[in-house]
Protein backbone atom coordinates (compact mmCIF):
# COMPACT_ATOMS: atom_id res chain seq x y z
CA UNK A 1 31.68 3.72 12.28
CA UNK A 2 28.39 3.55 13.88
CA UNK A 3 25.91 0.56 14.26
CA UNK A 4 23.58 0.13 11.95
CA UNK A 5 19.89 1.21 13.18
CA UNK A 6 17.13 -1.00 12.77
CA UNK A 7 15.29 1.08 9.94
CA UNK A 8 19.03 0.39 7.98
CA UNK A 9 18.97 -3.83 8.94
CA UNK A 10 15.17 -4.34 8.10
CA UNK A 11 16.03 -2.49 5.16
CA UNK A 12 19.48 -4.42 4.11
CA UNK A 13 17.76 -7.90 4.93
CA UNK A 14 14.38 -6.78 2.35
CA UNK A 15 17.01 -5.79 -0.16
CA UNK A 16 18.40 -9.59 0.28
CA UNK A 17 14.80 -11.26 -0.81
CA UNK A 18 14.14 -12.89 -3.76
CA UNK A 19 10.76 -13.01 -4.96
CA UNK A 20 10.93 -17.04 -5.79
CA UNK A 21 11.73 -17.57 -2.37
CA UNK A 22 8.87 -15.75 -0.58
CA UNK A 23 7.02 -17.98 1.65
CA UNK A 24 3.37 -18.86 -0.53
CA UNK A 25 1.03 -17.25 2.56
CA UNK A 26 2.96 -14.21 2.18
CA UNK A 27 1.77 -13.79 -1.68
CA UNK A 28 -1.34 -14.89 -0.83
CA UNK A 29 -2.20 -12.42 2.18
CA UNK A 30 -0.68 -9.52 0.26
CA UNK A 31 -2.80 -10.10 -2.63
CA UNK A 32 -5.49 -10.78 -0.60
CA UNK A 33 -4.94 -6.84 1.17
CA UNK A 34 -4.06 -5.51 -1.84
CA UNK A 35 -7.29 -6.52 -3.39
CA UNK A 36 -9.33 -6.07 -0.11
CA UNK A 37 -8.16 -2.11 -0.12
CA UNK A 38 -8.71 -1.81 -4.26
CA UNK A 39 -11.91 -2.66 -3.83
CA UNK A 40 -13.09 -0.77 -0.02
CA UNK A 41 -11.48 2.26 -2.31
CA UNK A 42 -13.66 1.78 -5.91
CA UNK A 43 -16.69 1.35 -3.01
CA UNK A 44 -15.61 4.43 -1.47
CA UNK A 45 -14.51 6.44 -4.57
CA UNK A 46 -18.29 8.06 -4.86
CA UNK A 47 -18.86 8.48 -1.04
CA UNK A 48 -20.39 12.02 0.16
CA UNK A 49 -17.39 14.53 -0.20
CA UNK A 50 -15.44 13.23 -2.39
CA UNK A 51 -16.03 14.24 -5.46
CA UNK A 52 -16.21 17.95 -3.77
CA UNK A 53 -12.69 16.69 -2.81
CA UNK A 54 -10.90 15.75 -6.27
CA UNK A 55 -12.55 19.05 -7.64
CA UNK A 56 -10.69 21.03 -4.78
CA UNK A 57 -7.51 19.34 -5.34
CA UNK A 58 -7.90 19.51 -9.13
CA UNK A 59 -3.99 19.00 -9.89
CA UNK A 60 -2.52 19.58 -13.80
CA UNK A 61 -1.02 15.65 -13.23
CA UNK A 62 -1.35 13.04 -15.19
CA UNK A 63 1.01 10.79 -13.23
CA UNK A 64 -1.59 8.23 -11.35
CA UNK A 65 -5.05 7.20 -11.70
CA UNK A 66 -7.80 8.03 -9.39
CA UNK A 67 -9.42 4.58 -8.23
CA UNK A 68 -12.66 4.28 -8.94
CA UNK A 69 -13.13 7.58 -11.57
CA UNK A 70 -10.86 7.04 -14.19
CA UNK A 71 -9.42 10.26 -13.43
CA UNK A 72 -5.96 11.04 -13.14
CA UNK A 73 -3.73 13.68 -11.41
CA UNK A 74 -0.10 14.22 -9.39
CA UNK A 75 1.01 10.58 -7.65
CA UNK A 76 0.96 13.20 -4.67
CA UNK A 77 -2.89 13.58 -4.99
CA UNK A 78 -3.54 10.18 -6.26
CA UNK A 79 -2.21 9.07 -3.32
CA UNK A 80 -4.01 11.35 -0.95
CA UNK A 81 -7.44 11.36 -2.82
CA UNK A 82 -7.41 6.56 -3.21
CA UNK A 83 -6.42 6.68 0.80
CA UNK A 84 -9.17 8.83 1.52
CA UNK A 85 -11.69 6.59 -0.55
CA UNK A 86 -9.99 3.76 0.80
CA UNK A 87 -10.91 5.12 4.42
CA UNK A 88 -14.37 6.47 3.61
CA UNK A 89 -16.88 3.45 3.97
CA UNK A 90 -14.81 2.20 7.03
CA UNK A 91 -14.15 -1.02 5.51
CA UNK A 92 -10.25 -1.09 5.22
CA UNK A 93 -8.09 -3.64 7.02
CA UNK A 94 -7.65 -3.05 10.54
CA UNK A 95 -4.89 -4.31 13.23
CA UNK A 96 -6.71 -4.35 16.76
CA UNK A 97 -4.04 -4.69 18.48
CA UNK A 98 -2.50 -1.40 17.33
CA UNK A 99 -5.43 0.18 15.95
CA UNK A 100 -3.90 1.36 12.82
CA UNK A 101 -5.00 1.50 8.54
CA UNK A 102 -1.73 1.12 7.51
CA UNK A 103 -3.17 -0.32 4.25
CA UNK A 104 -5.15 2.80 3.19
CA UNK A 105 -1.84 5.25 3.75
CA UNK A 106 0.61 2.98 2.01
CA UNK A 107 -1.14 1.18 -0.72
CA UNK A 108 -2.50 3.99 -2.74
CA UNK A 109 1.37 5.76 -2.19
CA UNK A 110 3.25 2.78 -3.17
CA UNK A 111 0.51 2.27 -6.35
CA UNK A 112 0.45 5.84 -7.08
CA UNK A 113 4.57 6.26 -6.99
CA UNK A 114 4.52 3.06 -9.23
CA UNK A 115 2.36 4.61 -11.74
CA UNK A 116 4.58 7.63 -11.60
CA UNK A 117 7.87 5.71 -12.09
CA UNK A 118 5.99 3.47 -15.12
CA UNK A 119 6.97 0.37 -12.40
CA UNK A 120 4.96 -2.89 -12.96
CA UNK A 121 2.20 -4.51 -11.06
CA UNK A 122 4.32 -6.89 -9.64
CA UNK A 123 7.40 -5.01 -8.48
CA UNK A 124 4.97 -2.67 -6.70
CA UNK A 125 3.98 -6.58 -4.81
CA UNK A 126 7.36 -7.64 -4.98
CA UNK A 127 8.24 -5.07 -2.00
CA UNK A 128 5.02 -5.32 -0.69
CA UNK A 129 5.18 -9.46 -0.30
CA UNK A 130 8.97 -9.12 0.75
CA UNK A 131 8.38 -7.25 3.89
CA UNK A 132 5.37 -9.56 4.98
CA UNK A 133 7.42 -12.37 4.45
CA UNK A 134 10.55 -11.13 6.56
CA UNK A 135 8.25 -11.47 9.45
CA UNK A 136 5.93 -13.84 8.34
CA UNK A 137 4.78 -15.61 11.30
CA UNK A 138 1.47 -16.98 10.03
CA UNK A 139 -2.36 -15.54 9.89
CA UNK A 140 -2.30 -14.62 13.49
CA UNK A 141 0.18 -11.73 13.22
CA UNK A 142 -1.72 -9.30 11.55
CA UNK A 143 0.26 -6.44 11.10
CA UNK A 144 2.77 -8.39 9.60
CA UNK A 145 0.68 -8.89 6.61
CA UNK A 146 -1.27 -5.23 7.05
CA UNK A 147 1.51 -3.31 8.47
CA UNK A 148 4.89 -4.47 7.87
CA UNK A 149 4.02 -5.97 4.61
CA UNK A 150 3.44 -2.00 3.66
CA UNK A 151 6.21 -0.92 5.48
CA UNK A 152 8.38 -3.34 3.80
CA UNK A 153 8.12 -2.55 0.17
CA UNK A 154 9.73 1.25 1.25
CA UNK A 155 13.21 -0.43 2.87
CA UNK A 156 13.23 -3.17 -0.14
């Protein structure tokens, strides 16, 4: 039998978490992200090209709400069409160090799979606010709460 890969013990350790004993910065930055990128989206929802965007994509889905329109289509194209309003003012969450908007790819997916699955508000966070506390280091470490955070809720 082979060792396990990293992917596979990240991924056996978020499985381990228990929401009641996630450290209280880790809820509070993920909520604080979460609602950061809902917002930088709704802002975004009605910048130029957008709306020449949804109509393009026009899906038959009902699965997931389009942030910001009221609109809804495939989780596939929700999740496409809220990352590209999250990304379209230039206001979403950014790691300098590695220069990446993890929150604009991952949120809308993990919200628009949620929606999909009927999943609830909080075990969308629950993954979300696992994975920044398995490497919760404090406020410095930024991609822990943008990246990782994100990353996390897909192992858990």
């Amino acid at each position: 039998m082979s060792a396990m890969t990293l992917s596979e013990r990240f991924a056996r350790h978020l499985a381990g978490l228990r929401y009641e004993a996630l450290p209280q910065a880790a809820l509070d930055a993920s909520k604080r992200i979460m609602r950061d990128t809902l917002a930088v989206a709704w802002a975004g929802s009605e910048a130029p090209g957008l709306a020449e965007l949804r109509r393009g994509m026009a899906s038959a889905g009902t699965e997931s709400v389009l942030w910001g329109t009221g609109q809804r289509t495939s989780a596939l194209d929700a999740a496409f069409l809220n990352g590209v309003a999250a990304a379209a003012l230039d206001y979403d969450a950014l790691h300098l160090d590695a220069v990446v908007h993890s929150d604009i790819v991952l949120l809308p997916s993990m919200l628009a799979i949620a929606e999909r699955e009927h999943e609830t508000a909080l075990s969308v966070g629950n993954g979300d606010r696992a994975g920044m506390a398995a490497l919760d280091d404090g406020p410095s470490h930024h991609l822990d709460e943008d990246g990782i955070g994100r990353i996390g809720f897909t192992h858990a």
